[in-house]
C-alpha atoms as a PDB file:
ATOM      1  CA  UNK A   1      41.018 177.719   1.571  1.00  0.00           C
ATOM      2  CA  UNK A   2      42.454 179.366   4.778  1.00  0.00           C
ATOM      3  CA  UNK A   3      40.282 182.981   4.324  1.00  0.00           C
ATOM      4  CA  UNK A   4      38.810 183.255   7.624  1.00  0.00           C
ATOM      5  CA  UNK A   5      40.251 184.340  11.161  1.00  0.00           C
ATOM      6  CA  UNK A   6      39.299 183.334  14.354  1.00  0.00           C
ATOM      7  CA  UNK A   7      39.513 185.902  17.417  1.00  0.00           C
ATOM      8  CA  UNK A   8      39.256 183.240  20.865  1.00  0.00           C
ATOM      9  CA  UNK A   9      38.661 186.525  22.850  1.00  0.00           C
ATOM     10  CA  UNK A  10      35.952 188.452  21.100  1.00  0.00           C
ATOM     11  CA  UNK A  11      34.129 185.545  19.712  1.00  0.00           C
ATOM     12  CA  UNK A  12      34.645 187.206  16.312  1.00  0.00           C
ATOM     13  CA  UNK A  13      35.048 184.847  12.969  1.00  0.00           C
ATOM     14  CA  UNK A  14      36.241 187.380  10.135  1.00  0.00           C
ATOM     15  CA  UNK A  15      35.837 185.980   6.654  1.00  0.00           C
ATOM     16  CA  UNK A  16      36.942 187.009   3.560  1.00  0.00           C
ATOM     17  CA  UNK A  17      35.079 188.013   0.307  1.00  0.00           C
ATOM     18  CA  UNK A  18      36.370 184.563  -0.909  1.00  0.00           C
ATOM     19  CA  UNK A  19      35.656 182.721   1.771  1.00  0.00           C
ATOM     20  CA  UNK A  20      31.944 184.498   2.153  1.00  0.00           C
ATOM     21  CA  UNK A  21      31.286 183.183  -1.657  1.00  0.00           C
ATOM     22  CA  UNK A  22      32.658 179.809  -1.255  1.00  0.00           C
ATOM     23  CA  UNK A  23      30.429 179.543   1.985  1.00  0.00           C
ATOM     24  CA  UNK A  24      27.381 180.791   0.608  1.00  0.00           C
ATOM     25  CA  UNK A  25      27.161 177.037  -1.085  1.00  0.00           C
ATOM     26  CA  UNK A  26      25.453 174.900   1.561  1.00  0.00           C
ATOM     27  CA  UNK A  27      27.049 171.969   0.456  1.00  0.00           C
ATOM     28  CA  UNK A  28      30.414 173.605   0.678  1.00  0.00           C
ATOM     29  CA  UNK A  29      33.010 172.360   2.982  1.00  0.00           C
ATOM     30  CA  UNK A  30      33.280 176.364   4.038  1.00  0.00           C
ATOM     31  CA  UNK A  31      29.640 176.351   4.975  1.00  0.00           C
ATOM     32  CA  UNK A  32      30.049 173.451   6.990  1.00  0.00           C
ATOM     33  CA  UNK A  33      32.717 174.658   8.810  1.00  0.00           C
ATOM     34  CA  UNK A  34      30.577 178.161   9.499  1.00  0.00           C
ATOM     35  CA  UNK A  35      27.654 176.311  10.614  1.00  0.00           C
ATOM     36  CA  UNK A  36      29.731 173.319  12.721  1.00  0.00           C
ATOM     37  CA  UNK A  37      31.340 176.693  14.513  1.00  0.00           C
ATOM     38  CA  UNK A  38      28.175 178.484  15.102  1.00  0.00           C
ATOM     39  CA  UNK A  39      27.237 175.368  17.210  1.00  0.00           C
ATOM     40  CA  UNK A  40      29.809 175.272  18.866  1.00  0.00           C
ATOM     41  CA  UNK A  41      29.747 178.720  20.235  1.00  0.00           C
ATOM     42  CA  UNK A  42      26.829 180.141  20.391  1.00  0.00           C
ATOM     43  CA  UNK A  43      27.353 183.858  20.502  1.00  0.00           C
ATOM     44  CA  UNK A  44      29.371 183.865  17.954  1.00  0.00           C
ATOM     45  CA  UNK A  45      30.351 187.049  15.509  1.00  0.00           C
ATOM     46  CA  UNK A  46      30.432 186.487  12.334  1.00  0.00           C
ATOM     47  CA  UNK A  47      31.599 189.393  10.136  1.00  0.00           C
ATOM     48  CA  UNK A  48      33.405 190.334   6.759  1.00  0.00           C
ATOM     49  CA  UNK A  49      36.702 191.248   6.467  1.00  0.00           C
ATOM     50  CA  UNK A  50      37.131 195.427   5.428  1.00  0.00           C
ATOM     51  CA  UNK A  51      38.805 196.650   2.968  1.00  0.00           C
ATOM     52  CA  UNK A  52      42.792 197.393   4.070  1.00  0.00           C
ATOM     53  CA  UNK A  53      44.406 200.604   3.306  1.00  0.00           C
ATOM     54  CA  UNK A  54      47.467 200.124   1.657  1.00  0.00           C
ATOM     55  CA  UNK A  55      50.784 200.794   3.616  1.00  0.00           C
ATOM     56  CA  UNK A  56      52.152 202.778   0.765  1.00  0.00           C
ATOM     57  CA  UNK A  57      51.327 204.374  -2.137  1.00  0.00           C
ATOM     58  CA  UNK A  58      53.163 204.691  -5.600  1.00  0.00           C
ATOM     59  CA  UNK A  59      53.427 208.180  -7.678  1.00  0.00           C
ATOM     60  CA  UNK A  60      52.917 208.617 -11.381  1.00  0.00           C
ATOM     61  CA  UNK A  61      56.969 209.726 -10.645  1.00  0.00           C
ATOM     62  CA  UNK A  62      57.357 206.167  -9.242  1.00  0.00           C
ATOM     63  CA  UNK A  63      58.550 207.383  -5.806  1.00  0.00           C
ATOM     64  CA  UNK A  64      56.923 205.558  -3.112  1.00  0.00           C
ATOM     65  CA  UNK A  65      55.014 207.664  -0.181  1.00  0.00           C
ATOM     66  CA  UNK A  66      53.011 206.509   3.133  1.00  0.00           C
ATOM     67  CA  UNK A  67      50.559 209.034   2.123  1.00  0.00           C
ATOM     68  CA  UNK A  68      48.353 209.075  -0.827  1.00  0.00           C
ATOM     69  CA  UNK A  69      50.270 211.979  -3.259  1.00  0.00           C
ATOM     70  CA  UNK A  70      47.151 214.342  -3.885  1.00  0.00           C
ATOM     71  CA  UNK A  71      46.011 214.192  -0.220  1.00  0.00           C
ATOM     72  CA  UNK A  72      44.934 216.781   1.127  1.00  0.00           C
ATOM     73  CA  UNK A  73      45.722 218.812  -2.221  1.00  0.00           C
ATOM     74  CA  UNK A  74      42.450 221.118  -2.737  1.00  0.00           C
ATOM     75  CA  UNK A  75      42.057 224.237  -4.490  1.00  0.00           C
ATOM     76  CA  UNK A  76      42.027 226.422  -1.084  1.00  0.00           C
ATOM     77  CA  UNK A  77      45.611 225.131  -0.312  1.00  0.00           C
ATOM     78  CA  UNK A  78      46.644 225.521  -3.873  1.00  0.00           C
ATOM     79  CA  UNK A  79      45.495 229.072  -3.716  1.00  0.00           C
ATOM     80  CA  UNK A  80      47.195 229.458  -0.235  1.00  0.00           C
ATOM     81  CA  UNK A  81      50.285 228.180  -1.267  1.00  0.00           C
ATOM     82  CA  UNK A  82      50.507 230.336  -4.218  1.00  0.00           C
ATOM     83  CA  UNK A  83      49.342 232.752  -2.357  1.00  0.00           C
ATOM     84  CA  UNK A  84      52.887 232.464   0.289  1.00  0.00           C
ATOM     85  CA  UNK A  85      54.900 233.035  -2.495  1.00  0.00           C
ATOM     86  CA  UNK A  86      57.057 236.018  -3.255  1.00  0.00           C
ATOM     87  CA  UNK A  87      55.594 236.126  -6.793  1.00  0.00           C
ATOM     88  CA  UNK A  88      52.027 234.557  -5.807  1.00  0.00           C
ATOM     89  CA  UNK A  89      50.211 236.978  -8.181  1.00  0.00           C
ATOM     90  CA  UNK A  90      51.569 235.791 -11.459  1.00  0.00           C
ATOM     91  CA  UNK A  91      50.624 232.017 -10.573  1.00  0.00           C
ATOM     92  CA  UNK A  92      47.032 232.752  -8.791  1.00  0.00           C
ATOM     93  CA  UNK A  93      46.481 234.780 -12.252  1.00  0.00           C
ATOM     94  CA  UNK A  94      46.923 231.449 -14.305  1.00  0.00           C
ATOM     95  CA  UNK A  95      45.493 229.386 -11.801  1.00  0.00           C
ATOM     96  CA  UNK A  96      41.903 231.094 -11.694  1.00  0.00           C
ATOM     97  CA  UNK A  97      41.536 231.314 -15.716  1.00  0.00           C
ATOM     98  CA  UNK A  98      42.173 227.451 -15.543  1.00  0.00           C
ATOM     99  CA  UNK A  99      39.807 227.412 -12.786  1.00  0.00           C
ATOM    100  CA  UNK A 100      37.007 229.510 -15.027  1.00  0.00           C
ATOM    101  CA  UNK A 101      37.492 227.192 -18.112  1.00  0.00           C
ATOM    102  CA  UNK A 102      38.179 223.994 -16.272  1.00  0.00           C
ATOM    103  CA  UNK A 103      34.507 224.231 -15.245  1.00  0.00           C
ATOM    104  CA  UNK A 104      34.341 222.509 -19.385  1.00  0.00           C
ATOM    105  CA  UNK A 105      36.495 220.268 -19.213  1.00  0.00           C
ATOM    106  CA  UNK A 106      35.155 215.898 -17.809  1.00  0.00           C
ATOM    107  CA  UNK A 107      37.143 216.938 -14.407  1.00  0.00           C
ATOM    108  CA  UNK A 108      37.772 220.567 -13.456  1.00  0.00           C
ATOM    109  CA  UNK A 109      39.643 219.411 -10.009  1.00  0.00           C
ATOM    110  CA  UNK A 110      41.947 216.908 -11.854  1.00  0.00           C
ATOM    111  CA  UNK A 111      43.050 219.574 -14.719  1.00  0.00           C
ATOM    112  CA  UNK A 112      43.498 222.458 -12.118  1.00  0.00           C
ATOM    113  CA  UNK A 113      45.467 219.308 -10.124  1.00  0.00           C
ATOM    114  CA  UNK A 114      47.681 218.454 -12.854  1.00  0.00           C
ATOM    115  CA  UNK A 115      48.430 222.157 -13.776  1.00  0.00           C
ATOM    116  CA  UNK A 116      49.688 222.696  -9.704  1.00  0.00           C
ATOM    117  CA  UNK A 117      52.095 220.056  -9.884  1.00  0.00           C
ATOM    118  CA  UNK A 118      53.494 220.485 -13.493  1.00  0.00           C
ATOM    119  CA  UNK A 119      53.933 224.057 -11.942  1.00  0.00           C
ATOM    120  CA  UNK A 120      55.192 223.175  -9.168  1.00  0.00           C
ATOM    121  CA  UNK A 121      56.818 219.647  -9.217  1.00  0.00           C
ATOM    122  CA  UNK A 122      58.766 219.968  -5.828  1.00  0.00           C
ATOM    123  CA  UNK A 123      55.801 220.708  -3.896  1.00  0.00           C
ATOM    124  CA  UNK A 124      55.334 217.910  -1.556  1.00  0.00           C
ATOM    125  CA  UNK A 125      59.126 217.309  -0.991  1.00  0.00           C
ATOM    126  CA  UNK A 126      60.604 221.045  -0.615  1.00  0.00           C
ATOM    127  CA  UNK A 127      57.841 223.407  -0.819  1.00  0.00           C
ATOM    128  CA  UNK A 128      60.524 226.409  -0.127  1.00  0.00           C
ATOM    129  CA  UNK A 129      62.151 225.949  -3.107  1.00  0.00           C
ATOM    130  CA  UNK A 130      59.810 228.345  -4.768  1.00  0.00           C
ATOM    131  CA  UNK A 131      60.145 231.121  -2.060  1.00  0.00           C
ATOM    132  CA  UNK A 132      64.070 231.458  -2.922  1.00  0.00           C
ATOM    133  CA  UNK A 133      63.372 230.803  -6.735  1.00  0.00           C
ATOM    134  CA  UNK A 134      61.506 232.380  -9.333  1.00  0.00           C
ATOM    135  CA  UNK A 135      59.925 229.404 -11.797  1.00  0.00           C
ATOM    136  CA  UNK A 136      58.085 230.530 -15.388  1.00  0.00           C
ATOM    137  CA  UNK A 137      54.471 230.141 -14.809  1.00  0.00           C
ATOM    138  CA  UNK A 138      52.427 227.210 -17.345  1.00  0.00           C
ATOM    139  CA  UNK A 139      50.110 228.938 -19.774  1.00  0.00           C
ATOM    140  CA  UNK A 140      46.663 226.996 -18.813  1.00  0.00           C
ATOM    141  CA  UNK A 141      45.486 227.294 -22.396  1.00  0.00           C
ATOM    142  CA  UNK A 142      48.811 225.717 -23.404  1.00  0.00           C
ATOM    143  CA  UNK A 143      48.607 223.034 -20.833  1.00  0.00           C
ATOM    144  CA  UNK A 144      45.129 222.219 -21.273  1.00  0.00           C
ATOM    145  CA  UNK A 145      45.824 221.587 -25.484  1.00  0.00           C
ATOM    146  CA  UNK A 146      48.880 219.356 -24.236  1.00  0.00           C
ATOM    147  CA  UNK A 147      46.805 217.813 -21.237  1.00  0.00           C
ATOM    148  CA  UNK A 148      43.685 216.817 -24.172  1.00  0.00           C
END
């Protein structure tokens, strides 16, 4: 089990969660190996390997992004954006009665969320779409009976 890395310069051994498990058994060849290097240097670093942020992220649409696709996504940019538009009133109207009875439902954020992009599905790839175009607004009480 190869889980570990060694860094010559910083004195830094970086082990794995599997590796950190297997060595917690001191009659493991893992531990050995820990404690025979530990001897060997003696101001050595041991530490556990992070958690790595993935390099890309898959949509419900099954596009693939570098970025995670509700980042950055709140309810003051979904009120600004709606807010840019030519016909911004008719979509902030919607928008804050979901927002009043959202406050009922297991996640308010995630059923205002999925009301923004059903409403406005070419938002992250050409947000000026909906400057030159006019789209129907989603009724939020039919959306949220569909959405249940």
């Amino acid at each position: 089990m190869k889980n570990y890395k060694f860094d010559i310069l910083t004195n830094t051994l970086t082990l794995s969660a599997d590796f950190v498990r297997a060595a917690s058994d001191r009659g493991s060849a893992e531990y050995k190996m820990v404690q025979q290097m530990k001897a060997e240097i003696p101001d050595l670093i041991v530490v556990r390997k992070t958690h790595a942020s993935p390099s890309s992220y898959k949509g419900k649409n099954g596009k693939k992004t570098s970025y995670y696709p509700t980042k950055g996504l709140s309810f003051e940019r979904m009120e600004q954006f709606m807010n840019a538009l030519p016909e911004g009133e008719k979509y902030l109207d919607e928008y804050n009665k979901l927002r009043a009875v959202s406050v009922l439902c297991p996640s308010a954020y995630a059923s205002v969320r999925r009301w923004f992009e059903a409403q406005f599905p070419k938002y992250r790839e050409n947000p000026l779409f909906y400057v030159k175009n006019s789209v129907e607004v989603i009724d939020y009480a039919a959306f949220l009976d569909t959405a249940a």
